[in-house]
Protein backbone atom coordinates (compact mmCIF):
# COMPACT_ATOMS: atom_id res chain seq x y z
CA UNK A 1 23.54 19.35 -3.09
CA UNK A 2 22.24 16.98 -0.94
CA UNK A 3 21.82 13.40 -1.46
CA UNK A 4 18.37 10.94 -1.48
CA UNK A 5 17.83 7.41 -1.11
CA UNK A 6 13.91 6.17 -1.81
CA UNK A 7 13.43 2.77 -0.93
CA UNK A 8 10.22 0.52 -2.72
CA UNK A 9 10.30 -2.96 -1.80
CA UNK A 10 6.28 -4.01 -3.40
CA UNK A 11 4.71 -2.92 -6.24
CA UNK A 12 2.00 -1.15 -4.12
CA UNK A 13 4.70 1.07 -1.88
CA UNK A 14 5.85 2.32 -5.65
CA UNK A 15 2.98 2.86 -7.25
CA UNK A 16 2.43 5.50 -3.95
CA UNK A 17 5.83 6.65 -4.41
CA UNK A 18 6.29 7.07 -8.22
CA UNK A 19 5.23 10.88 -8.73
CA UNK A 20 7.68 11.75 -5.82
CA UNK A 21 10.54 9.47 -7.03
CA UNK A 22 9.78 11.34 -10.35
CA UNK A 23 10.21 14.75 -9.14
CA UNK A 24 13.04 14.26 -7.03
CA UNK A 25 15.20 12.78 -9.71
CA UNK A 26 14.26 16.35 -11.98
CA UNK A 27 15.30 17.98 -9.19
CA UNK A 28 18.78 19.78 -7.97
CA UNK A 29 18.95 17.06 -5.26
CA UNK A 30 21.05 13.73 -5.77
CA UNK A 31 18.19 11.32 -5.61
CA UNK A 32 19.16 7.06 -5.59
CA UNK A 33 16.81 4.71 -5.95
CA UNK A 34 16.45 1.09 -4.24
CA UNK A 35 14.51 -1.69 -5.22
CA UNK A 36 14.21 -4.27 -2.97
CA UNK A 37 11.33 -6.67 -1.80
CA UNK A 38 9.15 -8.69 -4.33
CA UNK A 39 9.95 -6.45 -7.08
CA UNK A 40 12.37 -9.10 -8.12
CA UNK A 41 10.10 -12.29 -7.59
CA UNK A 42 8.54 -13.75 -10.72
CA UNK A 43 5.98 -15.15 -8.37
CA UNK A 44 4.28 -11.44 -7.61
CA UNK A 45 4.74 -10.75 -10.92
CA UNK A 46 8.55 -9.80 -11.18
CA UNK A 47 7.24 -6.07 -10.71
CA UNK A 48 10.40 -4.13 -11.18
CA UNK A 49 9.67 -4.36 -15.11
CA UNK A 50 7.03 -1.59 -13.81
CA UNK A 51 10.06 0.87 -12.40
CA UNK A 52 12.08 -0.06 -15.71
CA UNK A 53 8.70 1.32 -17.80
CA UNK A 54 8.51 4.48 -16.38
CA UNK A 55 12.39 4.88 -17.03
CA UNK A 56 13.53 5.31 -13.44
CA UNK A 57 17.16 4.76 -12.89
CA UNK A 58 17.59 1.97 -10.48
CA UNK A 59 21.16 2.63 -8.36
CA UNK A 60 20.80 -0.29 -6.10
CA UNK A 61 19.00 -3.71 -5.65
CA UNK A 62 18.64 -5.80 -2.94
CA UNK A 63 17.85 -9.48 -4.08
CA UNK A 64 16.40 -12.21 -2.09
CA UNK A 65 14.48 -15.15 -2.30
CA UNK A 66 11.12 -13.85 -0.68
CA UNK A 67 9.38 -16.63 1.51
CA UNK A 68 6.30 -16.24 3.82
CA UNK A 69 6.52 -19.72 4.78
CA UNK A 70 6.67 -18.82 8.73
CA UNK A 71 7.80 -16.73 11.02
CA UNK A 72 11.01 -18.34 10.31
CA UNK A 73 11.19 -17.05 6.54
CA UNK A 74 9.85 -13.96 7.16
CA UNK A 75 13.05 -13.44 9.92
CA UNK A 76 15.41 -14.29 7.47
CA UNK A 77 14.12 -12.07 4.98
CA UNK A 78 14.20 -9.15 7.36
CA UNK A 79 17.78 -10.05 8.95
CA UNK A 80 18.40 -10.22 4.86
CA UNK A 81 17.62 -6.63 4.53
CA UNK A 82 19.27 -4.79 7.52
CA UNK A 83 22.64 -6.06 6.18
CA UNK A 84 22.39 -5.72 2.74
CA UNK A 85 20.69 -2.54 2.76
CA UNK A 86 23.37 -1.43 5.44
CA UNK A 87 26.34 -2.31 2.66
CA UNK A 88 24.40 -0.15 -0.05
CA UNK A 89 23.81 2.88 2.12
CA UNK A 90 27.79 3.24 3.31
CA UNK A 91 28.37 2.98 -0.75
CA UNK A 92 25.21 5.70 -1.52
CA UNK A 93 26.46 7.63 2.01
CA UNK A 94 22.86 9.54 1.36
CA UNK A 95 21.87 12.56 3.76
CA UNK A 96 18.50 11.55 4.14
CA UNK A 97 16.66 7.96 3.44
CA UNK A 98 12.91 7.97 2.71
CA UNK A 99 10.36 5.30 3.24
CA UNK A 100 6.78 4.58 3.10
CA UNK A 101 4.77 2.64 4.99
CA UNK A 102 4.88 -0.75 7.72
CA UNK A 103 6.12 -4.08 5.62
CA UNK A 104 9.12 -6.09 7.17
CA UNK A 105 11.50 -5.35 4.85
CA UNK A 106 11.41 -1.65 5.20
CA UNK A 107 11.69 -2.26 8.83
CA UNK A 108 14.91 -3.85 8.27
CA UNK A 109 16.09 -1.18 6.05
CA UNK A 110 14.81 1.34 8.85
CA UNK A 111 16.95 -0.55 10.88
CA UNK A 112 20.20 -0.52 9.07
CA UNK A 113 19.92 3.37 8.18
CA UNK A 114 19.46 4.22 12.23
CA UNK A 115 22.56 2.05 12.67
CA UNK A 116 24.01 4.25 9.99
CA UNK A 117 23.31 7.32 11.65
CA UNK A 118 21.76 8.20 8.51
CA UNK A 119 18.92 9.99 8.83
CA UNK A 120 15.14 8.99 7.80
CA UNK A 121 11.94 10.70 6.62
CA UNK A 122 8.96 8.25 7.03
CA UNK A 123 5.29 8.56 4.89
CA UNK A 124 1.83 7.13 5.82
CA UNK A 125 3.15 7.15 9.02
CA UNK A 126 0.55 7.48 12.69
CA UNK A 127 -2.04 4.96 10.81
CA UNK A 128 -3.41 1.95 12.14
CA UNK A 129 -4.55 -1.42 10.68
CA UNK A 130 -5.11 -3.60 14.00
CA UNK A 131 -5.36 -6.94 12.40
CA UNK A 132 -1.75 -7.07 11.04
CA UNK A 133 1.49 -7.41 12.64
CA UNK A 134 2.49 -4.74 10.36
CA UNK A 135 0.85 -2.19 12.64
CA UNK A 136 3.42 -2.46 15.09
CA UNK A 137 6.36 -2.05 12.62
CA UNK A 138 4.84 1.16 11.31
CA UNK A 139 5.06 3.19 14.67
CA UNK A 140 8.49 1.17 15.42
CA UNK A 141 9.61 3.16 11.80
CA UNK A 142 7.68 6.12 13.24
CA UNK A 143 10.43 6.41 16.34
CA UNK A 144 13.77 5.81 13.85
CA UNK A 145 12.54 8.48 11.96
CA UNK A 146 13.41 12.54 12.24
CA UNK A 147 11.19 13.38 9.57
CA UNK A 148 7.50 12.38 9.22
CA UNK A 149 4.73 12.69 6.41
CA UNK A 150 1.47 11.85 7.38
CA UNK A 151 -2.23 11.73 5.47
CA UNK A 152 -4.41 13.17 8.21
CA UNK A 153 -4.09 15.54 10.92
CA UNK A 154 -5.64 13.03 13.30
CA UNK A 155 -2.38 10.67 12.53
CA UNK A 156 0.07 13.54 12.69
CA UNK A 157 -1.53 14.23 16.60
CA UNK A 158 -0.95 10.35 17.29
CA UNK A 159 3.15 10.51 15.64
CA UNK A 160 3.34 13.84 17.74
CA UNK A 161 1.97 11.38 20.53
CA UNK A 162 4.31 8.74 20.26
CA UNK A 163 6.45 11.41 21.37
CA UNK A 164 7.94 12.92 17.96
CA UNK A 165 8.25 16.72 17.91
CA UNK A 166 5.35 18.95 16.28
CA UNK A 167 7.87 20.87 13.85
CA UNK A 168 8.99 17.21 12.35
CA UNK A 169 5.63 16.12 11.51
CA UNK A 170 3.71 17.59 8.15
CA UNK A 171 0.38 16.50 6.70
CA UNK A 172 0.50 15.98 3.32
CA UNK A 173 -2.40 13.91 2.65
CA UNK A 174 -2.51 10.68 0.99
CA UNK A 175 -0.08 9.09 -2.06
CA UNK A 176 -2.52 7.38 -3.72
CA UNK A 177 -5.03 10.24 -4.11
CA UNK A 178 -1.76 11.84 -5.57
CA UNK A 179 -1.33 8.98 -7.98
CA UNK A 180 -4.40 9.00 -9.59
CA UNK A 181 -4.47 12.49 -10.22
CA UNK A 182 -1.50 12.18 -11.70
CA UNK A 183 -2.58 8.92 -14.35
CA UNK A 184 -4.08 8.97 -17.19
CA UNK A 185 -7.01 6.46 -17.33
CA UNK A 186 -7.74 4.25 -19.82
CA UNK A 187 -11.16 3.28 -21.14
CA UNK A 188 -13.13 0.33 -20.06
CA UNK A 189 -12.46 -0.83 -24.24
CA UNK A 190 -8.76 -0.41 -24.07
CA UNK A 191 -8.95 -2.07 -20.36
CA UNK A 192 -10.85 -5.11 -21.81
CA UNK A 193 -8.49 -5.70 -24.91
CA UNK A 194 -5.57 -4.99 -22.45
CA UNK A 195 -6.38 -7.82 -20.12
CA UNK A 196 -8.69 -9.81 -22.42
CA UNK A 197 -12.09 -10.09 -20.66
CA UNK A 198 -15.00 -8.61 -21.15
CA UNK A 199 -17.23 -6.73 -18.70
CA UNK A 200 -20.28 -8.21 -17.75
CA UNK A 201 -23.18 -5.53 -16.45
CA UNK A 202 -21.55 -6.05 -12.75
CA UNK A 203 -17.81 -6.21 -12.44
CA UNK A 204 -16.55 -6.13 -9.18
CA UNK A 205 -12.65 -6.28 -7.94
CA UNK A 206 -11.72 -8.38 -5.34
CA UNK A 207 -8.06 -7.74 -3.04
CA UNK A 208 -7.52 -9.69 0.60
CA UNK A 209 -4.51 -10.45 2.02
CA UNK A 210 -4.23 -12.50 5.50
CA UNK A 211 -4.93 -10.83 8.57
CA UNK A 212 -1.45 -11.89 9.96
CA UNK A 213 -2.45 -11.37 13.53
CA UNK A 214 -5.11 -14.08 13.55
CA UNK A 215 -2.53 -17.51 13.12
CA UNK A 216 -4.61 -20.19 10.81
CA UNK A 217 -7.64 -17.48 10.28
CA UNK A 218 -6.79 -17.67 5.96
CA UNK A 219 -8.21 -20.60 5.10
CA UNK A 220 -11.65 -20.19 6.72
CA UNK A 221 -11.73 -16.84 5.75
CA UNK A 222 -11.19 -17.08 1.99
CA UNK A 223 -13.42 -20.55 1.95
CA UNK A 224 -16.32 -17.91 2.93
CA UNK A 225 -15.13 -15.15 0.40
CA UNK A 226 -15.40 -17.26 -2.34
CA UNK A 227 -18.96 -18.97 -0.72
CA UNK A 228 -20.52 -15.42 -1.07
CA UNK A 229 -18.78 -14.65 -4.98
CA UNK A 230 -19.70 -18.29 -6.61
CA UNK A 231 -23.50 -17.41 -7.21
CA UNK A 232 -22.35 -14.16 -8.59
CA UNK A 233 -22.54 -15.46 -12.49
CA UNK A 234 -24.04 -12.68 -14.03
CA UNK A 235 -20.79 -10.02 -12.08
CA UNK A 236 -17.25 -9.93 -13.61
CA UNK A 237 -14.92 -10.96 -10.88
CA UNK A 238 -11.38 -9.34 -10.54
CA UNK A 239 -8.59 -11.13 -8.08
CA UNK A 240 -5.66 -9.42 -7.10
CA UNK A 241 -2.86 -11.30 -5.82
CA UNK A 242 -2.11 -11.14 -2.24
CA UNK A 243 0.92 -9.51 -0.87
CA UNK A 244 4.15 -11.41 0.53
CA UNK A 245 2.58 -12.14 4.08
CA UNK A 246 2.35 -15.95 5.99
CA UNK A 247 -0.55 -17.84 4.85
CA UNK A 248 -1.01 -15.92 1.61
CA UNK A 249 -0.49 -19.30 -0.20
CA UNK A 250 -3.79 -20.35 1.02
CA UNK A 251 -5.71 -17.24 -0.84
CA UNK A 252 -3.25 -17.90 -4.04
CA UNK A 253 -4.66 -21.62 -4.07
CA UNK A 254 -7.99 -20.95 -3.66
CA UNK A 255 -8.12 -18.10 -6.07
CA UNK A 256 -6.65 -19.69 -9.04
CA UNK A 257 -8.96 -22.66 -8.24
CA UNK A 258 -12.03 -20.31 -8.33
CA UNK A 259 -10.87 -18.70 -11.93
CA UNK A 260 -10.42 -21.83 -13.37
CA UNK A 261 -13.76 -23.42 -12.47
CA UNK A 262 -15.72 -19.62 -13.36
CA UNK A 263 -15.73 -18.01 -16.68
CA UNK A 264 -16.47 -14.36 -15.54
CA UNK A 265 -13.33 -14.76 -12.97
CA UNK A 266 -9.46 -13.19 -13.45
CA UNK A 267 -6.88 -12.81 -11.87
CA UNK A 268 -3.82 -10.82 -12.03
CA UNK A 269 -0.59 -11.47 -10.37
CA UNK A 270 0.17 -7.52 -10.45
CA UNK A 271 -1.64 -4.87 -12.94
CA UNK A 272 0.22 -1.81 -12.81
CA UNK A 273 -0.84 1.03 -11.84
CA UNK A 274 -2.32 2.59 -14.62
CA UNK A 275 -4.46 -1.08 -15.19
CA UNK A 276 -5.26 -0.77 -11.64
CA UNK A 277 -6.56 2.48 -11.28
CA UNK A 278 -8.09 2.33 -14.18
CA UNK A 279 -10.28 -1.09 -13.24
CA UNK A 280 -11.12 1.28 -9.73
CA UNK A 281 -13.07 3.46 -12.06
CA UNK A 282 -14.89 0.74 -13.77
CA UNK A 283 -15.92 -1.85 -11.80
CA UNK A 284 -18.76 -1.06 -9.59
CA UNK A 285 -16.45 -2.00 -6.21
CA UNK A 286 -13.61 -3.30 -4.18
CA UNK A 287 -14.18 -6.44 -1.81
CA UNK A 288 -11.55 -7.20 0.61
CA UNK A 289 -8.85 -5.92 3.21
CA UNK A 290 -6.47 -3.29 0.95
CA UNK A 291 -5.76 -0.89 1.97
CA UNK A 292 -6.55 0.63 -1.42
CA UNK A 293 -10.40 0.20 -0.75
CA UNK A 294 -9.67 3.28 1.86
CA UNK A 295 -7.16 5.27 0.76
CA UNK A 296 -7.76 5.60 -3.24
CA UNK A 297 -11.56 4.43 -4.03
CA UNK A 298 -13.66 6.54 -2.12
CA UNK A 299 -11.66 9.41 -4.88
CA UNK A 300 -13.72 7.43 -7.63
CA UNK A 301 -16.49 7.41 -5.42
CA UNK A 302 -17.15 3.92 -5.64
CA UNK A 303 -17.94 1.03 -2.84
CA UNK A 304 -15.59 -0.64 -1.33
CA UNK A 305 -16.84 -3.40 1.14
CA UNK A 306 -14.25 -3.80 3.63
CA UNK A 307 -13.53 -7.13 5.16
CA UNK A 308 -12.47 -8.29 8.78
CA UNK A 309 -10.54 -6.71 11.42
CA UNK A 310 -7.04 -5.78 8.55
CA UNK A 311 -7.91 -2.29 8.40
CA UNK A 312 -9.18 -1.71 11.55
CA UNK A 313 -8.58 1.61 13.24
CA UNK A 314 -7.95 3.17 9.74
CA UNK A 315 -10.06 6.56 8.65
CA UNK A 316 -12.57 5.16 6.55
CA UNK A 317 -15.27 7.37 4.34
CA UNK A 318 -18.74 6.68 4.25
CA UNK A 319 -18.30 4.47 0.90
CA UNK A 320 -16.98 2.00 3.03
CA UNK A 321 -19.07 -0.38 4.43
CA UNK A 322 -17.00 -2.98 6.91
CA UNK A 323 -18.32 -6.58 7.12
CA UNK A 324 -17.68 -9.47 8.62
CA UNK A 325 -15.93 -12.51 6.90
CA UNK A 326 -18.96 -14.57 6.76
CA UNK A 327 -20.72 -15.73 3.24
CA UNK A 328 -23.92 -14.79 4.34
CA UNK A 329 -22.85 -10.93 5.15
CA UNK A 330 -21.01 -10.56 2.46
CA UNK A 331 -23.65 -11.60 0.25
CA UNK A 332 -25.99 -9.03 2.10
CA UNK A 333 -23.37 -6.16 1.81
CA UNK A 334 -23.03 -6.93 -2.33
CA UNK A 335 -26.70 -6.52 -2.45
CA UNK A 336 -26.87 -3.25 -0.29
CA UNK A 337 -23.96 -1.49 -2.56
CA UNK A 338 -26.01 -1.99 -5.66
CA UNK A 339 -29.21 0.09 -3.68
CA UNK A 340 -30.33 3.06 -4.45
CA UNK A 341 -30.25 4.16 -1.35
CA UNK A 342 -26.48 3.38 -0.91
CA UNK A 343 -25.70 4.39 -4.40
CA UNK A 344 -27.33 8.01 -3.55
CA UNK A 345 -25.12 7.81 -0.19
CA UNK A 346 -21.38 8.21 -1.78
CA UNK A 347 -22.24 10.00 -4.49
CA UNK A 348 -21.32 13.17 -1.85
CA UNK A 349 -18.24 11.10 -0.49
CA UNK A 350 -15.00 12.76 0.50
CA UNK A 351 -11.45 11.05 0.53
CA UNK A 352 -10.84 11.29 4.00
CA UNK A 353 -7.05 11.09 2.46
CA UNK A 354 -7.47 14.51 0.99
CA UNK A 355 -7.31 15.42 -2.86
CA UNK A 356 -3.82 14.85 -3.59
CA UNK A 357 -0.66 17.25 -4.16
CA UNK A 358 1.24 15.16 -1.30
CA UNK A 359 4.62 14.30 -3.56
CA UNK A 360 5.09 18.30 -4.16
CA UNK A 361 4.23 19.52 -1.10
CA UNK A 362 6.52 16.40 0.66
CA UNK A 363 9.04 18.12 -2.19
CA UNK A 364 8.73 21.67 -1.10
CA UNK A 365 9.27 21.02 2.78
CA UNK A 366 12.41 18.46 1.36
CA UNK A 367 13.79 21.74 -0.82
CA UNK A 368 13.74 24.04 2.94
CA UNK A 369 15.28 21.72 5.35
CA UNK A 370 18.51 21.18 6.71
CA UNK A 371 19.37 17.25 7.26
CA UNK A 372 22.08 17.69 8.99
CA UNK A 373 22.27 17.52 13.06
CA UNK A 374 18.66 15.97 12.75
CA UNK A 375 19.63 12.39 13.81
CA UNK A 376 19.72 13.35 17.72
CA UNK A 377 16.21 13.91 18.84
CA UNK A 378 14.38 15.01 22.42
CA UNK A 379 11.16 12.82 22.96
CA UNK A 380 8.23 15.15 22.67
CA UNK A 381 5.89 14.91 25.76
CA UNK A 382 2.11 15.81 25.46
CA UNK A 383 1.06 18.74 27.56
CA UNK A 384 -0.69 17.40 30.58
């Protein structure tokens, strides 16, 4: 029987990896779970209460004091996680680690498995989002993993092009398509008594995080965010909180300021992911950078107007409309979502993330392989 480490480090990189963690632990495989990240910081919302409610067995933690001061803090944080994840892993001694996705702190723990010689099997891997710094430490992942599972056949031919071999990369389609298939919605009456506000006609839910790429972009950019919401009195107004990234303290600030001053504004520190999707089917669309806006609402066939340069390079469907952070065009883009026109547009919209069934089928190709001997790889060369 072999044995599985899963690593979440943010509520969002669990709620994509639930239904997989789920299945593995039913399984005949020895499956470990690691919580790491913000899941233990009470200021994102002290998240790992969510793994505790779904009554997941946590077999490791790595705690630290998560700042996103600087560079500086984010460093530490990293360096944090390549050691302490290296001490859990010779105590687990797992066959294969699996990850998901491009934050720091996976990186590290990417790090410390390669230096483990133990080998990894990476997800959402081959994407791009150009205007974070995370981009790079997704394909950096990419090339310490053996095994790959990928949304789109268009990111599995750009992992094969980074030079990983053919027969090591599977589409699988996306994890949060997966997810929602796989939770039960609530209705918008339970939803309003759960969080205590009430819907107006419009509702609209709004989720940036700093384009890390563009040093001292956050304040302007959230100044004119909240420029094009304020004359929006008659629309109920949704803020997320911001993940763990430099500058997010500027969007935290300016956020709570905004919900205090405006009646028909919330916000959330984290909402779970049954709250979450559940608000995706209700309000009439996403504003921001998340990657959510791409991957999951276009399956509710709902708007999602995509802001600056974040999720650039990203497969987007046609319910996506990408504006610039300026007051003026976002204000322009809120008024073209509610159209007819546009409204008749993405009613035919397809999930360019597929229509989920990725934790089985990443389960199924898991259940056939051999891990061992996979650590040594050739670097696959495109035919000329």
């Amino acid at each position: 029987m072999e044995n599985i480490s899963i690593i979440t480090s943010t509520r969002a990189d669990f709620s994509l990896l639930k239904n997989l963690i789920l299945i593995l632990k039913k399984s005949n495989f020895n499956t470990s779970l690691i919580v790491s990240g913000t899941h233990f910081s009470k200021k994102y919302g002290f998240t790992v209460n969510e793994i505790k409610e779904q009554k997941i067995k946590i077999d490791a933690k790595i705690i630290q004091n998560i700042t996103t001061d600087n560079s500086i803090a984010v460093s530490k944080v990293m360096s944090n996680c390549i050691s302490k994840t290296a001490k859990i892993l010779d105590k687990l001694r797992p066959n294969l680690l699996i990850l998901l996705g491009d934050r720091y702190e996976i990186l590290g723990s990417a790090i410390a498995a390669h230096l483990s010689r133990i080998p990894i099997a990476h997800i959402h891997g081959g994407e791009l989002t150009s205007g974070v710094i995370d981009d790079s430490f997704r394909h950096a992942i990419t090339k310490m993993s053996q095994i790959h599972f990928v949304s789109n056949n268009i990111y599995r031919r750009r992992v094969i092009q980074l030079g990983e071999s053919p027969s090591s990369v599977f589409t699988v389609g996306g994890m949060g398509v997966d997810n929602i298939n796989n939770t039960k919605i609530i209705s918008k009456k339970i939803l309003e008594s759960k969080l205590k506000i009430k819907f107006k006609k419009k509702s609209l839910l709004i989720n940036f995080h700093p384009e890390t790429l563009k040093k001292d972009s956050t304040k302007y950019q959230i100044s004119e965010i909240i420029k094009a919401l304020e004359e929006l009195h008659d629309t109920t107004l949704i803020f997320t909180m911001p993940g763990a990234e430099i500058e997010n303290d500027f969007i935290v600030k300016e956020i709570e300021k905004f919900t205090k001053k405006n009646v028909n504004a919330f916000y959330f520190k984290s909402l779970g992911q049954i709250k979450f999707f559940s608000i995706l089917k209700v309000v009439d669309a996403m504003i921001g950078n998340s990657s959510s806006g791409l991957l999951e609402m276009p399956t509710f066939k709902k708007p999602t107007i995509n802001l600056g340069n974040r999720q650039e390079g990203r497969l987007k469907s046609k319910s996506v409309l990408d504006v610039k952070i300026d007051n003026i065009e976002i204000s322009k883009a809120i008024k073209k979502i509610y159209s007819k026109n546009f409204q008749k547009k993405i009613r035919s919209c397809k999930n360019p993330y597929g229509a989920g069934g990725a934790s089985l089928k990443i389960f199924k190709i898991l259940k056939n392989k051999n891990f061992k001997n996979i650590m040594v790889k050739k670097f696959y060369d495109l035919q000329s």
